[in-house]
Protein backbone atom coordinates (compact mmCIF):
# COMPACT_ATOMS: atom_id res chain seq x y z
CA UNK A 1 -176.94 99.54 -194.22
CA UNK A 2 -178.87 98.12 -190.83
CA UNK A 3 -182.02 98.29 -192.66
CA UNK A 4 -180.59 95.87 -195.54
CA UNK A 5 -179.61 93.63 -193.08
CA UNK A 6 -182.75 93.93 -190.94
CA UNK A 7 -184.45 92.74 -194.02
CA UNK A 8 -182.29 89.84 -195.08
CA UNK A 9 -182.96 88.72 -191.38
CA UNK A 10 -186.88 89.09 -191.69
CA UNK A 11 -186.70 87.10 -194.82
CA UNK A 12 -184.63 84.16 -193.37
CA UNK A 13 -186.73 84.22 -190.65
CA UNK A 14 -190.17 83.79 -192.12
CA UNK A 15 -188.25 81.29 -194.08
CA UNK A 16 -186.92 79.09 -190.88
CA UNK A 17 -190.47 79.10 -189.36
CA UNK A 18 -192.08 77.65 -192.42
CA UNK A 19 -189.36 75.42 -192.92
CA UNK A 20 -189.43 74.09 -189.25
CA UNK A 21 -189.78 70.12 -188.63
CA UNK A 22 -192.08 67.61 -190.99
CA UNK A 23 -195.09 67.64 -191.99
CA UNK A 24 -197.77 64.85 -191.22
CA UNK A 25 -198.07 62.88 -194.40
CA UNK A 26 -193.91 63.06 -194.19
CA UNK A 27 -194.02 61.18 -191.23
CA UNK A 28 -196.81 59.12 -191.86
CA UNK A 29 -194.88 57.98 -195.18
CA UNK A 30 -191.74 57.46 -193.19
CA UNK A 31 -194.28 54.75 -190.55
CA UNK A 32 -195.42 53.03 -193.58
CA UNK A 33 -192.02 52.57 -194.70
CA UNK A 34 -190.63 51.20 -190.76
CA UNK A 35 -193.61 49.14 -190.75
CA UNK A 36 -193.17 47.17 -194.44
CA UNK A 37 -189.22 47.05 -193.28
CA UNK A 38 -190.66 45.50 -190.39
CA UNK A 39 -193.26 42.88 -191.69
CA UNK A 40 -190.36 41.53 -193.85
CA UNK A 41 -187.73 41.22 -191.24
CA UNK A 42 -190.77 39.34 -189.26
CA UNK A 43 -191.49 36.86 -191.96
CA UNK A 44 -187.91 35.70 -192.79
CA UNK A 45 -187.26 35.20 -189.16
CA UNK A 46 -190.51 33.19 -189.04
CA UNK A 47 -189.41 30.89 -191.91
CA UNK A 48 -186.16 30.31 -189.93
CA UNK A 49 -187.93 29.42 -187.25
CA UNK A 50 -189.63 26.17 -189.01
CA UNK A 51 -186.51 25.45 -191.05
CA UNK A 52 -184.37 24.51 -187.65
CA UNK A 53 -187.29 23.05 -185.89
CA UNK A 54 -187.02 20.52 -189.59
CA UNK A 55 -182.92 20.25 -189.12
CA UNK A 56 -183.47 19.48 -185.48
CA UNK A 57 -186.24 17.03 -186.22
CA UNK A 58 -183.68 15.22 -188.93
CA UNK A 59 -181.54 14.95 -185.90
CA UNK A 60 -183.94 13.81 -183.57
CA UNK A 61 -184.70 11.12 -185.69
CA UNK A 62 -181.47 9.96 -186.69
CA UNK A 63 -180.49 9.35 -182.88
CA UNK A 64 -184.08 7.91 -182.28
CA UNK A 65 -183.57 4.74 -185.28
CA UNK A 66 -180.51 4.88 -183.30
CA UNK A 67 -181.97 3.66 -180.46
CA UNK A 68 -184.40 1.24 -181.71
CA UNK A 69 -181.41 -0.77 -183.63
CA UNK A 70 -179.67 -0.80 -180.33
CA UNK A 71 -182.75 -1.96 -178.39
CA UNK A 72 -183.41 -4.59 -181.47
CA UNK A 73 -179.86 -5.81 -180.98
CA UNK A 74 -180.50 -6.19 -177.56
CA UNK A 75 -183.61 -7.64 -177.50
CA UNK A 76 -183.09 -9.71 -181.41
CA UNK A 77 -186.16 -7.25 -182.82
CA UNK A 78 -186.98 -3.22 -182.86
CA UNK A 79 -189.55 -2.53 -180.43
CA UNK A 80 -193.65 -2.81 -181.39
CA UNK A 81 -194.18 0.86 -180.29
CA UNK A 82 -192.15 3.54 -179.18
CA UNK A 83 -192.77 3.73 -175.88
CA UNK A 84 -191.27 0.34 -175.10
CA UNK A 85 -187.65 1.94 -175.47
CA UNK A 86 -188.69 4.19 -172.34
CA UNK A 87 -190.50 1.66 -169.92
CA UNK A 88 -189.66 -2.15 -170.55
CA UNK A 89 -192.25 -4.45 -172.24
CA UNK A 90 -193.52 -7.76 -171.40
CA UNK A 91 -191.75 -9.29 -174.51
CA UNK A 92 -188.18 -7.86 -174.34
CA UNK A 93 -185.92 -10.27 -172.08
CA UNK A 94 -183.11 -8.54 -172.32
CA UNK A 95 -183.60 -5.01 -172.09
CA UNK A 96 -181.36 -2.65 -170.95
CA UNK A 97 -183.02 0.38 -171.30
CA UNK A 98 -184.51 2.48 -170.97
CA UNK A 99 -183.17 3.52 -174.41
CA UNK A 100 -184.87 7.27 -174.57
CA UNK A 101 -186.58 9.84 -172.02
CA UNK A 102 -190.18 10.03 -173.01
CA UNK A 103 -189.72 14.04 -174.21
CA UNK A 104 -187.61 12.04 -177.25
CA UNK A 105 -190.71 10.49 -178.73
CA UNK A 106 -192.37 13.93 -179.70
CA UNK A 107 -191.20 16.13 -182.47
CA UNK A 108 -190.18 19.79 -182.00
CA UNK A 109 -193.63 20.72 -182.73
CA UNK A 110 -194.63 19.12 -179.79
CA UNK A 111 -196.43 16.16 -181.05
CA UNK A 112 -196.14 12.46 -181.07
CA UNK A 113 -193.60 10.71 -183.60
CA UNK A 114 -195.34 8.06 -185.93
CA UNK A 115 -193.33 4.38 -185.60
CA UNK A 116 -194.61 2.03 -188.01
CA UNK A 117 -193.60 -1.81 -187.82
CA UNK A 118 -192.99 -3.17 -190.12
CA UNK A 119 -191.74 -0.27 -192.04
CA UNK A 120 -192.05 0.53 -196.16
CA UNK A 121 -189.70 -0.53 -198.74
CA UNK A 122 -188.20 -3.29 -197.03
CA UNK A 123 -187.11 -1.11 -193.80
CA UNK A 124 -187.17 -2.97 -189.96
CA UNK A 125 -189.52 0.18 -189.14
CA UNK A 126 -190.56 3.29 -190.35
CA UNK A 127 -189.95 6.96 -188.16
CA UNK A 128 -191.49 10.15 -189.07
CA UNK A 129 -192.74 13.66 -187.71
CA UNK A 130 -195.36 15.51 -189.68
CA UNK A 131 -193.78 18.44 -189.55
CA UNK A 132 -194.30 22.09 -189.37
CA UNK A 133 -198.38 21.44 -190.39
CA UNK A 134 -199.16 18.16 -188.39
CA UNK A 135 -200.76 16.49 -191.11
CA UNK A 136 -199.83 13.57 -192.95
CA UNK A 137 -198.30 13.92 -196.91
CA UNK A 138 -197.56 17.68 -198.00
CA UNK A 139 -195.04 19.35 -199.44
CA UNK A 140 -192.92 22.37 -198.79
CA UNK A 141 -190.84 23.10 -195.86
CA UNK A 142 -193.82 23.34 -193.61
CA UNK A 143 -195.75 20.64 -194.76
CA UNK A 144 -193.42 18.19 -195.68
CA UNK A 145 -193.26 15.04 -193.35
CA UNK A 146 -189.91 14.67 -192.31
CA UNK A 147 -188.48 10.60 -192.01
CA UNK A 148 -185.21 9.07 -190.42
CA UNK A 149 -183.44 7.26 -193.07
């Protein structure tokens, strides 16, 4: 009987030893996989990104035109450019600013608003961000130009 079980243990053992850990293209497979897992996680956190630097700019801009119609009912007009609501202009007799910190007239992107006077469509003025690509027109979330309304 101990030479049966001497062989049974041989066996398993020449068994275990082949059978021991993974082999390379096992664990490159399971890298691949970590890395695609990875990339995708990456992207989708990238679009969020852009998509609440565009619902902060909406924001931005709403309290911005808020501003202007306060200075313009100070003052009986909006202002000619943007930086009049920070340091008073020569033309503004009543002004009570200043109305906004100069970090208020750039976008969350970092660049300059756009303040047209007179505005389109009948509007006082007109206040827009590029958006997520900086250029004028586009469409998409990240090159749509974002206005206040």
């Amino acid at each position: 009987m101990n030479i049966a079980r001497s062989s049974r243990r041989t066996a398993y053992a020449g068994q275990a030893s082949r059978q021991r850990g993974f082999s390379l293209i096992e664990i490159i497979i399971v890298l691949v996989l970590i890395g695609i897992v990875l990339g995708i996680i990456a992207n989708q956190l990238a679009g969020a990104g852009d998509s609440g630097r565009t619902r902060a700019t909406v924001i931005q801009l709403q309290g911005l035109a808020g501003k202007i119609e306060t200075y313009a009912l100070d003052n009986g007009s909006a202002p000619d450019r943007l930086e009049d609501l920070v340091q008073r202009p020569a033309n503004a007799p009543n002004w009570m600013g200043p109305y906004a910190k100069a970090e208020d007239l750039k976008d969350p992107w970092n660049r300059d608003l756009v303040y047209r006077k007179p505005g389109t469509e009948g509007r006082d003025f007109d206040l827009i961000s590029f958006g997520a690509d900086g250029k004028e027109g586009g469409e998409g979330t990240k090159g749509a130009d974002i206005r206040a309304k």
